[in-house]
Protein backbone atom coordinates (compact mmCIF):
# COMPACT_ATOMS: atom_id res chain seq x y z
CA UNK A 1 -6.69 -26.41 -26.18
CA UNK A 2 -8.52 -24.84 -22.99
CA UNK A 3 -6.75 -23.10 -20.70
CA UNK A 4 -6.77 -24.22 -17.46
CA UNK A 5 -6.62 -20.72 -15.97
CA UNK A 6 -9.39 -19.76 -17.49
CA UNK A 7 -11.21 -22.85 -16.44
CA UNK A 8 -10.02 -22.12 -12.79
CA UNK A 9 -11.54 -18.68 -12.52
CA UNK A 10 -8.13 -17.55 -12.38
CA UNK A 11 -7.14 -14.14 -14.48
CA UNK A 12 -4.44 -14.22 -16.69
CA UNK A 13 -3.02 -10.89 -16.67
CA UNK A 14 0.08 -9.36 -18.31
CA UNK A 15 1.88 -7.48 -15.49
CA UNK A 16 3.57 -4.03 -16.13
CA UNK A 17 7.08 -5.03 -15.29
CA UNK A 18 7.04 -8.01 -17.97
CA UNK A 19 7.29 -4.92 -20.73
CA UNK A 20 10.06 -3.20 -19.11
CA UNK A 21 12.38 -6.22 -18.88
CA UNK A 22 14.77 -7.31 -16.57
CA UNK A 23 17.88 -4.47 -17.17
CA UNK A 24 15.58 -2.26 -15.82
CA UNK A 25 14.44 -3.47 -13.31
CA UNK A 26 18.04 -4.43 -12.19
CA UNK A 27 19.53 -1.19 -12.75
CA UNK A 28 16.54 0.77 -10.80
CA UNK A 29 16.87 -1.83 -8.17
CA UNK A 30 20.67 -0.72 -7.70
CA UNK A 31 19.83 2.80 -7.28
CA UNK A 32 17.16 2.31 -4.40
CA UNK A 33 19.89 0.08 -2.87
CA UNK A 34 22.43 2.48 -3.12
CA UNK A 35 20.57 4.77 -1.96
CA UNK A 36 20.02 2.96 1.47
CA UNK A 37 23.49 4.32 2.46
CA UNK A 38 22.10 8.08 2.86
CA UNK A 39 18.53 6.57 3.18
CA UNK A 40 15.45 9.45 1.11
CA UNK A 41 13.61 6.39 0.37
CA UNK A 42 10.18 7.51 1.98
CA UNK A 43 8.91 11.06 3.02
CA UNK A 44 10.76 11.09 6.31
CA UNK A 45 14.00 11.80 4.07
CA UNK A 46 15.97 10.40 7.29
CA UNK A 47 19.31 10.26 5.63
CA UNK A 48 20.43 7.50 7.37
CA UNK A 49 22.78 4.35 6.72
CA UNK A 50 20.58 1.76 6.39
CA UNK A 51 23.20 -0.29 4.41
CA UNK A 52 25.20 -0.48 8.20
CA UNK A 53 22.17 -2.26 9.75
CA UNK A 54 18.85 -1.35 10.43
CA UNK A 55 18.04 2.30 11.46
CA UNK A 56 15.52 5.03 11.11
CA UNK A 57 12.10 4.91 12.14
CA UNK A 58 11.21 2.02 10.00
CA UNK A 59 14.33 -0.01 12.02
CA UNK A 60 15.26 -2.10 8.91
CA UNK A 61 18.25 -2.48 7.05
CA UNK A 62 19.49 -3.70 3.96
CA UNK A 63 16.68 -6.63 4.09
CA UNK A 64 13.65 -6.82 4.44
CA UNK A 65 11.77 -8.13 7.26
CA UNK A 66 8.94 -10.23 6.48
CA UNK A 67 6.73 -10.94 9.13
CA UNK A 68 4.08 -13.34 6.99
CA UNK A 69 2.84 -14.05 3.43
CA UNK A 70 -0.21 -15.58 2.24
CA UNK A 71 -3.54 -16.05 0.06
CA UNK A 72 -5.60 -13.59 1.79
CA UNK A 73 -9.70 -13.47 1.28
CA UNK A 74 -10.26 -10.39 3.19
CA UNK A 75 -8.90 -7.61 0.84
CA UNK A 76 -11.63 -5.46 -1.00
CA UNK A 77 -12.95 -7.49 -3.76
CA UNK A 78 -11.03 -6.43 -6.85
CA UNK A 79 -8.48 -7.59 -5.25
CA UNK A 80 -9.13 -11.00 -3.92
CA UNK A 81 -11.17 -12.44 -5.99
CA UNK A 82 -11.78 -16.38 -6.29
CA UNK A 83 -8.60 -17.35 -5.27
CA UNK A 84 -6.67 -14.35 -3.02
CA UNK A 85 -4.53 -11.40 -2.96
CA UNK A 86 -1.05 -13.15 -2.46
CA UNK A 87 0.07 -10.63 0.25
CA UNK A 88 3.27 -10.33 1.71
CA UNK A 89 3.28 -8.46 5.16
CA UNK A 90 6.41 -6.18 6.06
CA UNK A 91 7.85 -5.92 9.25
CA UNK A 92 8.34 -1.92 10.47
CA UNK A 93 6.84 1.14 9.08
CA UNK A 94 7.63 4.67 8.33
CA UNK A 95 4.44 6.02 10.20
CA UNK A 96 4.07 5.94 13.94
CA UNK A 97 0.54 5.41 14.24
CA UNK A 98 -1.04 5.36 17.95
CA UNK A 99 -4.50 3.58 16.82
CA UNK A 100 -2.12 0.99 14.79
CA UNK A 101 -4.29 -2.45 14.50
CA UNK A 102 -0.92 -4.02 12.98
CA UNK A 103 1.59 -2.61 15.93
CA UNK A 104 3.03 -6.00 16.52
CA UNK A 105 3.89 -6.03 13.14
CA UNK A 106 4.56 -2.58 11.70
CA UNK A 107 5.92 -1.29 15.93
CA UNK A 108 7.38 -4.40 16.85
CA UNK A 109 8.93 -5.10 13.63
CA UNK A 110 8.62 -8.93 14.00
CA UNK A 111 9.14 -11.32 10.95
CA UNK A 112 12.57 -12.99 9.40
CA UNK A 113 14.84 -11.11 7.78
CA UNK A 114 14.67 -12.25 3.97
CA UNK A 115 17.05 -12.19 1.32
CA UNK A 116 16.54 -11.15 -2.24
CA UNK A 117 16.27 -14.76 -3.20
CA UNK A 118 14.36 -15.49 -0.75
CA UNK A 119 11.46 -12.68 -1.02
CA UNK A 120 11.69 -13.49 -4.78
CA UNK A 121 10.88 -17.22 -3.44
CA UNK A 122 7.81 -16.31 -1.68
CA UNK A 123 6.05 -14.24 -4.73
CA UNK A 124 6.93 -17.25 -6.65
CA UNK A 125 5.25 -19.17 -4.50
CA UNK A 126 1.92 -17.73 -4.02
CA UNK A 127 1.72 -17.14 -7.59
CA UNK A 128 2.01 -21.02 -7.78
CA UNK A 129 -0.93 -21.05 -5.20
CA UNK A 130 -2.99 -19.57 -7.32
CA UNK A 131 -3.15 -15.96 -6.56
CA UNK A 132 -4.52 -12.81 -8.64
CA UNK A 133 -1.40 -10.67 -7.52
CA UNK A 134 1.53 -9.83 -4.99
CA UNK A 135 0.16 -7.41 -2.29
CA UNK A 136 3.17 -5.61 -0.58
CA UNK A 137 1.53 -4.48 2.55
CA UNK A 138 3.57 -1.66 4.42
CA UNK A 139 6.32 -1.48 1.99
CA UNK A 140 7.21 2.26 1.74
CA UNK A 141 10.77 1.64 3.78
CA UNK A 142 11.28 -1.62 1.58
CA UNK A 143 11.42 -0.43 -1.80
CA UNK A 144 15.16 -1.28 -2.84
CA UNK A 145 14.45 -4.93 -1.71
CA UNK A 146 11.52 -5.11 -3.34
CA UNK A 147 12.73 -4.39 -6.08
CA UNK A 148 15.97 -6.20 -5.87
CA UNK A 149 13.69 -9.51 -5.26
CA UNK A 150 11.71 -8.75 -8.33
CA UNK A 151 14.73 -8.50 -10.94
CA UNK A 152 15.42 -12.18 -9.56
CA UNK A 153 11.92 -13.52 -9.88
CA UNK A 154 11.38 -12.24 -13.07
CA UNK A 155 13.45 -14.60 -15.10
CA UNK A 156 12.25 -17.36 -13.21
CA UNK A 157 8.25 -16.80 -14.17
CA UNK A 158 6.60 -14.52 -11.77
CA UNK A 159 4.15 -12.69 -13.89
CA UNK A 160 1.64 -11.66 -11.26
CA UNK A 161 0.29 -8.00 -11.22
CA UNK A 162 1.85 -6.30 -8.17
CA UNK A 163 -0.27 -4.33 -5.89
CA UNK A 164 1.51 -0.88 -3.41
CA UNK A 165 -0.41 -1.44 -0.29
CA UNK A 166 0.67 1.65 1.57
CA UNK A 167 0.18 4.06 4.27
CA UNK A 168 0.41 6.79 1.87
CA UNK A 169 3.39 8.49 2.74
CA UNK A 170 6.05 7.94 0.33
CA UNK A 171 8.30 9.23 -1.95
CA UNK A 172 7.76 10.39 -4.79
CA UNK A 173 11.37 9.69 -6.04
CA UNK A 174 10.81 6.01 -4.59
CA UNK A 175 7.24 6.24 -6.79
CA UNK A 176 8.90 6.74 -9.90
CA UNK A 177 11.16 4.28 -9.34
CA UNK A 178 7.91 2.01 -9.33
CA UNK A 179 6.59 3.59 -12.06
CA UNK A 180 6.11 0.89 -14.82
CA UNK A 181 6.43 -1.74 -12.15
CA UNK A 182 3.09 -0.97 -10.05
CA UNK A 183 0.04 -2.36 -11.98
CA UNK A 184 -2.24 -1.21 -8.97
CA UNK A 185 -1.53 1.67 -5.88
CA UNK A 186 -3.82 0.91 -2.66
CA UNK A 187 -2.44 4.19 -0.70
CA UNK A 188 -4.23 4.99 2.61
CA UNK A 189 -5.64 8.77 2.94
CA UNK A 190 -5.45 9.22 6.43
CA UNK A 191 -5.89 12.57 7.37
CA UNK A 192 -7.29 16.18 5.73
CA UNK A 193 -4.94 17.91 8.79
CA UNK A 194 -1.37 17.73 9.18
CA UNK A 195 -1.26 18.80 12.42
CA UNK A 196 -3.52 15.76 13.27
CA UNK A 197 -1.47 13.52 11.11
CA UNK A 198 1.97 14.61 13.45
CA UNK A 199 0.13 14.28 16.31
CA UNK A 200 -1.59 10.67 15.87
CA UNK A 201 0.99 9.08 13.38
CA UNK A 202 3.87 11.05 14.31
CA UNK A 203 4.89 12.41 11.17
CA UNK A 204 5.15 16.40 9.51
CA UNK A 205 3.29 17.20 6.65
CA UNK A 206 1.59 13.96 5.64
CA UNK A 207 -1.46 15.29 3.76
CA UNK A 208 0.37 17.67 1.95
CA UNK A 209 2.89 14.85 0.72
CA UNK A 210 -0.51 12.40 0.89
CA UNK A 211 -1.86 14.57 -1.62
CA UNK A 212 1.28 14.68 -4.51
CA UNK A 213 1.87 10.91 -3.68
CA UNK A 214 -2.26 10.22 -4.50
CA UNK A 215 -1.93 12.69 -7.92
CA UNK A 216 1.44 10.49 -9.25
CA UNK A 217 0.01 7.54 -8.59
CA UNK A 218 -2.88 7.93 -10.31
CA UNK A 219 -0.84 10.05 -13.24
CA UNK A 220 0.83 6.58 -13.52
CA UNK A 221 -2.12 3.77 -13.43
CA UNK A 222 -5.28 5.87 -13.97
CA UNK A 223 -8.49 4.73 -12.76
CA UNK A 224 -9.07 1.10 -10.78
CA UNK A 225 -10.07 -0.81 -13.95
CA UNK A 226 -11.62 -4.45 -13.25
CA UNK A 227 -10.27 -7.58 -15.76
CA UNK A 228 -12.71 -11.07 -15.75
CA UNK A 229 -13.97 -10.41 -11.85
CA UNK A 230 -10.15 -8.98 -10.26
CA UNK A 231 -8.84 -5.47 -10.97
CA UNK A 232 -5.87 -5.40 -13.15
CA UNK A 233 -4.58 -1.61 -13.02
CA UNK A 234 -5.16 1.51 -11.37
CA UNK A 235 -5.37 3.33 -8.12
CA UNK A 236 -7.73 2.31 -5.07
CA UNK A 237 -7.59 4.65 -2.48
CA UNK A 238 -8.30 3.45 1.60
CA UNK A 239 -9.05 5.89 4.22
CA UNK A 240 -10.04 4.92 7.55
CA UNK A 241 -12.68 6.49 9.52
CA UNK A 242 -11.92 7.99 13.09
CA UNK A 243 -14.16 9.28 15.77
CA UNK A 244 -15.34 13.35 15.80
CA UNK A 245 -14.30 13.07 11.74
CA UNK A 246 -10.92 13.41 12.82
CA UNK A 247 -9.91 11.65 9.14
CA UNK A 248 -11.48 14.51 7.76
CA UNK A 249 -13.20 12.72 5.27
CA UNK A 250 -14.58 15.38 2.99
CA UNK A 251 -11.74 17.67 2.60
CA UNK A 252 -10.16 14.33 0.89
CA UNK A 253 -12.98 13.45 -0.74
CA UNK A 254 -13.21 16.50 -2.23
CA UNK A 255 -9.96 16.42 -3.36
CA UNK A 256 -10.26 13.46 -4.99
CA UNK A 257 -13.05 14.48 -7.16
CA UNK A 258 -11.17 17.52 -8.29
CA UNK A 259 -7.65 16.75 -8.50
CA UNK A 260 -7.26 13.65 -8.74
CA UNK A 261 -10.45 11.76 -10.27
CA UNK A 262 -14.34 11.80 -9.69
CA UNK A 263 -14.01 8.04 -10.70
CA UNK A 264 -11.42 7.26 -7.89
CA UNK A 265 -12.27 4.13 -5.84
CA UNK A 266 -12.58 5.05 -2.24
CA UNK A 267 -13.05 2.27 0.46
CA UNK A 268 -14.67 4.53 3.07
CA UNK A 269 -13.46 2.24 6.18
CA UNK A 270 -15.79 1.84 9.02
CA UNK A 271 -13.41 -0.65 10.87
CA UNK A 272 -12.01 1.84 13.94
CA UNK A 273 -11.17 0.43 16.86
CA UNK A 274 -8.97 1.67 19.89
CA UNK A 275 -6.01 -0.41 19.83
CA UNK A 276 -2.16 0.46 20.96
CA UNK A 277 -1.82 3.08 22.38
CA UNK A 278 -4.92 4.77 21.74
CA UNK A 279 -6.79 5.24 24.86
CA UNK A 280 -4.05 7.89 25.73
CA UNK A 281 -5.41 10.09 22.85
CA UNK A 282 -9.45 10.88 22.82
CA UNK A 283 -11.63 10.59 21.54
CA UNK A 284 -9.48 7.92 19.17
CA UNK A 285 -9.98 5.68 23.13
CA UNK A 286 -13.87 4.98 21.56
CA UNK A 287 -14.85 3.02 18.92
CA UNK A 288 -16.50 4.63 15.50
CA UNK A 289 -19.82 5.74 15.79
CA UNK A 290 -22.26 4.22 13.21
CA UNK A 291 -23.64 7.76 12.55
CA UNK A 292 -19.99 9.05 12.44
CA UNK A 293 -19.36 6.18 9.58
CA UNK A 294 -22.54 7.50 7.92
CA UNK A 295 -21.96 11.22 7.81
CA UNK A 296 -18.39 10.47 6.14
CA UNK A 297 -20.10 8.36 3.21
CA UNK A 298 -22.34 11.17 2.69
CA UNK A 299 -19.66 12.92 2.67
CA UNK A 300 -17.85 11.45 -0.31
CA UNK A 301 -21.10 11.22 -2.29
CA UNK A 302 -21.50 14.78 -1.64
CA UNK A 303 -18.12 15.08 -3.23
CA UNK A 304 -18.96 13.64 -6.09
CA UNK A 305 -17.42 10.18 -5.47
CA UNK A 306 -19.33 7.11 -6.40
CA UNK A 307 -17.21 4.44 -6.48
CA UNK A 308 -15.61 1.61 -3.57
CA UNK A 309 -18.09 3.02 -0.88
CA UNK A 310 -20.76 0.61 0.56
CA UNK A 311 -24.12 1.41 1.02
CA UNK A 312 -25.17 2.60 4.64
């Protein structure tokens, strides 16, 4: 008999989680949930009671806050393929970006506040609309619901590879934790400089805790590895290009090729724009520069890097 997913372009693909079981899931679930009372659950380690209502930087509590979910075309192509990445947008975040293109979202922490059941409902559902994988965009604060959803959406059929769309500065405890679960890590590399990275996203130390997040991730799901047109497994690293090579492109780059892997997809990003509150901190008030876009692929070629980039 044909299979009609087959016939639909669709990719059948056995997700990590399906050979860990359900047990396991639940009982790692219930330690990131418990853990909201004294909350470590990204790198801010802000100790506090999330399980009281919602707190912190991120400003969420003990559910998530979903602000939309849906097929979405526009994610690099191992990713969307035919028929979408089946993403899930969080509200709040645990950076405090000033260029933030999603502040309504990740600032404003808009969105309902979902239950378990009810996040488990929506990865359900765009599995049943056809989609090559959950995308959990922003979701470093909203591990412990994550996976609390997932232990209930399990049993009832979701078998859709899930995909850590992050900003790249998260725990590593919280990583291993996912570790099993994950079939593909999409971590941002914002910056080379940490005094940049307190300065523009408001946080200490992010490259240095960029850096060991990048290494486990890619300790746990290797190299981006396509299956029948989507990607299956494996890490696929964004970084976003800013004006004056503020990013620092090639000190990550470089990194990449000799730490982490000289195979590593990169999506060199060429999308800048001043949004939020970025006029009050130039040169990030300008848009990219095309030649400023250019010098930072050359840079990652120059690494040794071959892989995500586009041609310029």
């Amino acid at each position: 008999m044909a299979d009609p997913e087959r016939e639909s372009g669709r990719t059948k693909v056995q997700a990590a989680y399906l050979a860990l079981g359900v047990e396991e899931i639940r009982s790692r679930a219930q330690r990131a949930l418990a853990n909201l009372a004294r909350c470590t659950g990204c790198a801010r380690v802000c100790r506090v009671d999330r399980l009281a209502g919602p707190a912190g930087p991120c400003q969420t509590g003990r559910y998530a806050r979903v602000s939309t979910y849906f097929p979405h075309f526009g994610e690099e192509p191992p990713l969307s393929g035919k028929h979408g990445s089946g993403t899930v947008f969080f509200g709040g975040c645990n950076l405090g970006c000033v260029f933030c293109q999603n502040h309504e979202i990740s600032h404003g922490n808009t969105g309902i506040l979902a239950s378990d059941a009810e996040l488990a409902a929506m990865m359900l559902e765009l599995q049943a609309l056809g989609c090559h994988n959950i995308n959990l965009v922003s979701p470093s604060h909203v591990v412990p619901q994550f996976l609390a959803a997932l232990a209930l959406a399990v049993p009832a059929g979701l078998r859709l590879p899930i995909v850590y769309n992050t900003g790249g500065y998260d725990s590593l405890a919280a990583l291993r934790l996912l570790d099993g679960i994950v079939d593909i890590y999409m971590p941002d590399a914002k910056y080379d400089d940490d005094s940049l990275a307190e300065r523009f996203s408001g946080v200490p130390h992010y490259a240095r805790i960029n850096r060991l997040c990048l290494k486990e991730m890619h300790r746990q799901v290797g190299d981006l590895r396509p299956a029948v047109g989507v990607a299956n497994r494996g890490l696929l690293v964004r970084h976003l290009v800013l004006p004056e090579g503020l990013a620092g492109t090639a000190g990550i780059a470089r990194f990449l090729a000799a730490e982490v892997s000289r195979d590593t997809y990169l999506n060199v990003m060429a999308q800048y724009r001043p949004c939020y509150l970025a006029a009050k901190y130039p040169p990030l008030h300008r848009p990219l520069a095309r030649a400023e876009y250019a010098e930072a692929v050359r840079a990652a070629r120059t690494a040794g890097l071959w892989r995500g980039f586009p041609e310029v």
